[in-house]
N, C-alpha and C. Protein backbone atom coordinates (compact mmCIF):
# COMPACT_ATOMS: atom_id res chain seq x y z
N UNK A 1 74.86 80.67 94.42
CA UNK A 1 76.27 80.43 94.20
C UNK A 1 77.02 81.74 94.04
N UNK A 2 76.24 82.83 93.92
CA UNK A 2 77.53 84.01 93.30
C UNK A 2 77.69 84.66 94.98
N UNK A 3 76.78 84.21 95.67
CA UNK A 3 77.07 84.97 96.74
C UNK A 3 78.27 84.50 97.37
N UNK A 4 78.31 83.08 97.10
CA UNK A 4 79.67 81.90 97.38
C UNK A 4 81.16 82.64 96.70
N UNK A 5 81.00 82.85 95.03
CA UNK A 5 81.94 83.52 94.53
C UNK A 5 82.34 84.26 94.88
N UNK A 6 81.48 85.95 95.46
CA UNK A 6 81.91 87.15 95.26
C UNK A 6 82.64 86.80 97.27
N UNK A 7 82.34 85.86 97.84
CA UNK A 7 82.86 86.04 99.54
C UNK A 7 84.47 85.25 99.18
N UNK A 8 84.74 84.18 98.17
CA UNK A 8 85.59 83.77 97.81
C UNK A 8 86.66 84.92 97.41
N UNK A 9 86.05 85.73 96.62
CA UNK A 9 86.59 86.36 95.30
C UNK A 9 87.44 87.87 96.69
N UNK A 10 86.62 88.24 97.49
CA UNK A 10 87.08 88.70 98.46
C UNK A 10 87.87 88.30 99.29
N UNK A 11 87.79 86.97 99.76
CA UNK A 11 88.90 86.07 100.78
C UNK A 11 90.56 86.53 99.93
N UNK A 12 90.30 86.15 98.36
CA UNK A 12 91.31 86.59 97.72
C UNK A 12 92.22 87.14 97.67
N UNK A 13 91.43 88.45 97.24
CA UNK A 13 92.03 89.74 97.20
C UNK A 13 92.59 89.99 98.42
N UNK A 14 91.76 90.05 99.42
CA UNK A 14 92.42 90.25 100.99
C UNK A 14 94.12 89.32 101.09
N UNK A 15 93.68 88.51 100.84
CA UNK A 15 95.34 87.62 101.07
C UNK A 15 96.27 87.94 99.86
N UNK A 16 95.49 88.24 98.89
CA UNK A 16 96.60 89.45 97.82
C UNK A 16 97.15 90.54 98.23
N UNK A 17 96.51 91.17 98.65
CA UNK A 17 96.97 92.95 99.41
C UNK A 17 97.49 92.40 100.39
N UNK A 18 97.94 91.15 101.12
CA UNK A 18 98.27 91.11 102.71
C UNK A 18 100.04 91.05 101.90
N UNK A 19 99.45 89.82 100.63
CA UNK A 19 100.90 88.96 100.45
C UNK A 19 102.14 90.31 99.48
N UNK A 20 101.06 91.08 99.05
CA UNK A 20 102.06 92.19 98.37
C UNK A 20 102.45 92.77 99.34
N UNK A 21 101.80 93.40 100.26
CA UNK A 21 102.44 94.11 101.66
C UNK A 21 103.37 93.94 102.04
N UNK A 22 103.67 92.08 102.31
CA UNK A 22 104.44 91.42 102.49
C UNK A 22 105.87 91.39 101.47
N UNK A 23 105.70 91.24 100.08
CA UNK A 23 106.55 91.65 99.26
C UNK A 23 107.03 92.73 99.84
N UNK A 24 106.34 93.81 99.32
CA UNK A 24 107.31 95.02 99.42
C UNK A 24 107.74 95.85 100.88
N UNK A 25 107.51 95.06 102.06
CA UNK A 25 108.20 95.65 103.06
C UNK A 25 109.43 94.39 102.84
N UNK A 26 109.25 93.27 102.69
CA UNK A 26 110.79 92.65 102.19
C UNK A 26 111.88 92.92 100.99
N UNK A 27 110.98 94.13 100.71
CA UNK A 27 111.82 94.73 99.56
C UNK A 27 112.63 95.76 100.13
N UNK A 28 111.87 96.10 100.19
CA UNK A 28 112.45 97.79 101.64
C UNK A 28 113.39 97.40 102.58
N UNK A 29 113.19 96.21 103.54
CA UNK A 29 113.94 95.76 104.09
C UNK A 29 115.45 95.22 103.69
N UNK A 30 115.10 94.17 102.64
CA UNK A 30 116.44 94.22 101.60
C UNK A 30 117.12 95.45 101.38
N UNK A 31 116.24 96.14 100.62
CA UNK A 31 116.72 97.49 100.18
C UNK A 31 118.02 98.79 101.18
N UNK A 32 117.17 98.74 102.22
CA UNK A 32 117.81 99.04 103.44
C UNK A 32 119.47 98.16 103.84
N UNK A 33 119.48 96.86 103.66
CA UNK A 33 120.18 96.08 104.14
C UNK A 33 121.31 96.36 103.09
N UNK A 34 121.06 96.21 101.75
CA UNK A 34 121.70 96.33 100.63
C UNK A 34 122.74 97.58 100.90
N UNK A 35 122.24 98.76 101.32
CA UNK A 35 122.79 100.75 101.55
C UNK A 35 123.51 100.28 102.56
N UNK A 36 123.14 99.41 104.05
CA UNK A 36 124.18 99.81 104.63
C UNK A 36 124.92 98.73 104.74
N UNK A 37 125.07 97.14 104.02
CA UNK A 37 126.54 96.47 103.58
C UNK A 37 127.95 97.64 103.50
N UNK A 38 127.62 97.90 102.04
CA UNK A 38 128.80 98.62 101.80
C UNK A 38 129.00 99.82 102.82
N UNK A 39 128.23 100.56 103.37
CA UNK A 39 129.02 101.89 104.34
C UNK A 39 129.52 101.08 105.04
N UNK A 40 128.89 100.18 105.78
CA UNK A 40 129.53 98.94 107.15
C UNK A 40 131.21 99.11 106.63
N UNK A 41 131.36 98.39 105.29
CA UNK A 41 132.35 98.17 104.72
C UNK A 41 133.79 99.31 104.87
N UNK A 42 133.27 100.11 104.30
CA UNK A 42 133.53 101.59 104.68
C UNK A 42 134.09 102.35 105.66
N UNK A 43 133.08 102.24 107.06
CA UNK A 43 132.99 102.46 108.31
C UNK A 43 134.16 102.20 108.63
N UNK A 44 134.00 100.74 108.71
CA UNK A 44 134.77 99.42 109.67
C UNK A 44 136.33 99.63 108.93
N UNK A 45 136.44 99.95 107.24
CA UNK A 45 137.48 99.45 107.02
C UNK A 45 138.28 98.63 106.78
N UNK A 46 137.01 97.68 106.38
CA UNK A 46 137.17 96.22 106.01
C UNK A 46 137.99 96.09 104.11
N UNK A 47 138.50 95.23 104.43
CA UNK A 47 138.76 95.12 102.66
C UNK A 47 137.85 94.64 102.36
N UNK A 48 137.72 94.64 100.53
CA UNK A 48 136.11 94.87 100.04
C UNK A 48 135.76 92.96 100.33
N UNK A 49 137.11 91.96 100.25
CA UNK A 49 136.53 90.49 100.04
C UNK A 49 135.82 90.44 101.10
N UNK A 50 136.14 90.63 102.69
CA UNK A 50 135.53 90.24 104.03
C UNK A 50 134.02 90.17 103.64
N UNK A 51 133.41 88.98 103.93
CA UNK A 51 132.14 88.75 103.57
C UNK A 51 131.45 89.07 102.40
N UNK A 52 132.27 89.15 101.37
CA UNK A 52 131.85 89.61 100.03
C UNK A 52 130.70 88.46 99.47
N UNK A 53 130.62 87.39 99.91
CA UNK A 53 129.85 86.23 99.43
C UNK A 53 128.40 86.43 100.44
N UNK A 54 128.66 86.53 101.73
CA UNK A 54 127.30 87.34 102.35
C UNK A 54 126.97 88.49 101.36
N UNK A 55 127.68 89.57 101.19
CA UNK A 55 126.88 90.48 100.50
C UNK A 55 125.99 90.00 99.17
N UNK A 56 126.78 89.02 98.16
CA UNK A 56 126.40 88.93 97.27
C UNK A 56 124.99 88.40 97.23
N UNK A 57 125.14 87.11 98.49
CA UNK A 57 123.50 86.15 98.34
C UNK A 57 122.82 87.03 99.00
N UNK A 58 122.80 88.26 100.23
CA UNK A 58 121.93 89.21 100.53
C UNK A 58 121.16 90.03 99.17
N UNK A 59 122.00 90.65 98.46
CA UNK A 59 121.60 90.98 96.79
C UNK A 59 121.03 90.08 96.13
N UNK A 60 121.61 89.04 96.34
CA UNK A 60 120.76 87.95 95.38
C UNK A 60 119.66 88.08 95.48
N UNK A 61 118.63 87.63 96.75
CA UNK A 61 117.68 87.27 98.21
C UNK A 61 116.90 88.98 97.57
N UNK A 62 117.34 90.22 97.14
CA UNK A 62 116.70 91.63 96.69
C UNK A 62 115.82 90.91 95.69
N UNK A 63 116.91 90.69 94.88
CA UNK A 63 116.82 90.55 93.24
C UNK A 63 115.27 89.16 93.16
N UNK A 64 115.78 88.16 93.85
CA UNK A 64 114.66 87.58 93.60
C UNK A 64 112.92 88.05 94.27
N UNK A 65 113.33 88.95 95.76
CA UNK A 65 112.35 89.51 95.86
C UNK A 65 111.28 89.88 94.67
N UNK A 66 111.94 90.96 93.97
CA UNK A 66 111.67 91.94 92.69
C UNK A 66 111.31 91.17 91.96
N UNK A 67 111.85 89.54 91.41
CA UNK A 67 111.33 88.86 90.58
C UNK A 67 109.60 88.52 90.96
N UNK A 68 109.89 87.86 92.48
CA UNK A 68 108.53 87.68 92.62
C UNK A 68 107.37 88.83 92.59
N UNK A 69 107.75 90.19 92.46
CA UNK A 69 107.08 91.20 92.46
C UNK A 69 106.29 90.86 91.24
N UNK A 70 107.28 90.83 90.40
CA UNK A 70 106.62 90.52 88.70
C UNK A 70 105.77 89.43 88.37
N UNK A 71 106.03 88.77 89.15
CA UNK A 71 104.98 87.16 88.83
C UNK A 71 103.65 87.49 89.61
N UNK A 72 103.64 88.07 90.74
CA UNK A 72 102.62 88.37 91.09
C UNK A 72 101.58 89.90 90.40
N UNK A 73 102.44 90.82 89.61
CA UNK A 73 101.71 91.59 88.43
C UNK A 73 101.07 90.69 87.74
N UNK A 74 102.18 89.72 87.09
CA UNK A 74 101.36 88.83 86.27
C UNK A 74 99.63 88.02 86.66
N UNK A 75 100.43 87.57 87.95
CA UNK A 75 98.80 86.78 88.59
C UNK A 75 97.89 87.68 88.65
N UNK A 76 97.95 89.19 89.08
CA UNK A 76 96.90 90.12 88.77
C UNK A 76 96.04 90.20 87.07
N UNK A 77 97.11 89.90 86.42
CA UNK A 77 96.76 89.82 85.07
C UNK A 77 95.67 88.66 84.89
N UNK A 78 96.14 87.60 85.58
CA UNK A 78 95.78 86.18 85.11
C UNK A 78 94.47 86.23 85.68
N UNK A 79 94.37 86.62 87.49
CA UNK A 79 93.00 87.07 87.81
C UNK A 79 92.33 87.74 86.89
N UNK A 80 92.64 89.16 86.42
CA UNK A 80 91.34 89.77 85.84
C UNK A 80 90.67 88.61 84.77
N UNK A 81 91.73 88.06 84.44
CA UNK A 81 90.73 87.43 82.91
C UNK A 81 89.44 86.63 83.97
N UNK A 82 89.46 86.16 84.40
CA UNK A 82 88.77 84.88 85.55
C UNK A 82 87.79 86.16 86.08
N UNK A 83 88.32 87.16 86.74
CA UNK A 83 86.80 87.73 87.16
C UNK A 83 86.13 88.58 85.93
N UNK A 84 86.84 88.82 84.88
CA UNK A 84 85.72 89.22 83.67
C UNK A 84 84.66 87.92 82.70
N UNK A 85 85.71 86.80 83.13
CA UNK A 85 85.15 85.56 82.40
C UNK A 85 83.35 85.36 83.87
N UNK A 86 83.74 85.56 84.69
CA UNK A 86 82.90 84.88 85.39
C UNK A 86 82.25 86.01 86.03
N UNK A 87 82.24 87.27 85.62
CA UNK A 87 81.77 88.54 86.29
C UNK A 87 81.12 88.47 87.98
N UNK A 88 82.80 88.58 88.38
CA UNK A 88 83.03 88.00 89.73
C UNK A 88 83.23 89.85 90.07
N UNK A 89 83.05 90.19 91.07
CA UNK A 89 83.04 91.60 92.23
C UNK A 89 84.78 92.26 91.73
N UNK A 90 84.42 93.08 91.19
CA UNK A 90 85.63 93.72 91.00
C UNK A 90 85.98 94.66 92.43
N UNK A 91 87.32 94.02 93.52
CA UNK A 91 87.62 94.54 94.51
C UNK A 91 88.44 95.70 94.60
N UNK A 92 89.59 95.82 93.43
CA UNK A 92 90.74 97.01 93.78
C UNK A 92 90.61 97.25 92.23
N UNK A 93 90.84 98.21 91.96
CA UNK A 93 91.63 98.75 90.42
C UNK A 93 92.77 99.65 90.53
N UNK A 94 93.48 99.28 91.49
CA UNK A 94 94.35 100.07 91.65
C UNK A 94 94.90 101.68 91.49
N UNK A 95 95.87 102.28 90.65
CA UNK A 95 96.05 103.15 90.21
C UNK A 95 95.99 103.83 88.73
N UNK A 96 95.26 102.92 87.73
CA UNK A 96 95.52 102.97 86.31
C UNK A 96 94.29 103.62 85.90
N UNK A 97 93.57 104.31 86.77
CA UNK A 97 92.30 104.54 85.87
C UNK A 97 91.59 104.10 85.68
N UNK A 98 91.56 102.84 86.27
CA UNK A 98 90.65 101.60 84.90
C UNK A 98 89.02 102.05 85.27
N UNK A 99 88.15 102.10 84.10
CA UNK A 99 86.89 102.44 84.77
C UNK A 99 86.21 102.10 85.33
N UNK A 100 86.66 100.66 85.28
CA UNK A 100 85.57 99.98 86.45
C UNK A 100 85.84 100.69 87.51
N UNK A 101 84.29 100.45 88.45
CA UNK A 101 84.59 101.02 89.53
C UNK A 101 84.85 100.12 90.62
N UNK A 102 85.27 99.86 91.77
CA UNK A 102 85.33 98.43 92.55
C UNK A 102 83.84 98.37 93.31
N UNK A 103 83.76 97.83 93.60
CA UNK A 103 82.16 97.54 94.23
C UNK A 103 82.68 97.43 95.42
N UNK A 104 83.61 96.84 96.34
CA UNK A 104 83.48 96.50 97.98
C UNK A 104 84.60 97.50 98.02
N UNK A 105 84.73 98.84 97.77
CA UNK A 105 85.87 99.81 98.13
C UNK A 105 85.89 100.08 99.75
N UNK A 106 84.72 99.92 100.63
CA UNK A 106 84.83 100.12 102.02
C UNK A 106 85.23 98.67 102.58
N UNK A 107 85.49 97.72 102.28
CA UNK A 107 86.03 96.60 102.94
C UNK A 107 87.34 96.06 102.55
N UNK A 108 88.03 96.25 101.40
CA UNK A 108 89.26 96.17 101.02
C UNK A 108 89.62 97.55 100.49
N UNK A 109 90.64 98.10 101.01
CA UNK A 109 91.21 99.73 100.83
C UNK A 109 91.93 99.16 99.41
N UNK A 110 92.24 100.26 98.59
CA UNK A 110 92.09 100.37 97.30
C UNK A 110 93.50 100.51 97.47
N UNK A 111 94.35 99.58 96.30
CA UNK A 111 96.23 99.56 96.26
C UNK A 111 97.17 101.28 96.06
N UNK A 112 98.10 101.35 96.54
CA UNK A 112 98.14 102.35 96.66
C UNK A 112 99.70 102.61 95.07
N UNK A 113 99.90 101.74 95.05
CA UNK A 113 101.20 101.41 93.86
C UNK A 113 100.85 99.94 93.27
């Protein structure tokens, strides 16, 4: 069975590192979108209302990005307890030092933030 766990415990992580990827190039992307609203604004010479309600739910659409950033820290949290409870293959330790060392570091590349 642990050989079952630790291929699980990998399927995981892999669709973790895909789905943060995913986060934060939709962050960037927002981010990007967010800088050039207002020059557009600017540019063009628009008064500030013209699409002021697009801008706002575009910001919104950031903001909740960022939220989900945090819930998914959290689920990292919520994982470790589960692979220390069940001393399941520790895959990434990210950037904190932590001493564990990861065991499958050549099959899932190690988080970079």
């Amino acid at each position: 069975m642990s050989n079952n766990r630790d291929e699980a415990t990998l399927r995981v992580y892999a669709a973790l590192e895909e789905y943060e990827r995913a986060l934060d190039i939709a962050a960037n992307r927002g981010a990007k979108l967010a800088a050039e609203l207002p020059q557009a604004r600017l540019d063009g010479n628009f008064a500030m209302e013209v699409a002021h309600d697009a801008f706002a739910n575009f910001f919104g659409s950031l903001s909740t990005i960022i939220a989900a950033r945090g819930q998914v820290v959290e689920g990292h949290r919520q994982l470790a307890v589960v692979q220390r409870k069940f001393k399941l293959p520790v895959v990434s330790t990210g950037d904190k030092g932590d001493p564990i060392q990861p065991i499958y570091r050549e099959e899932i590349p190690r988080r970079v933030a």
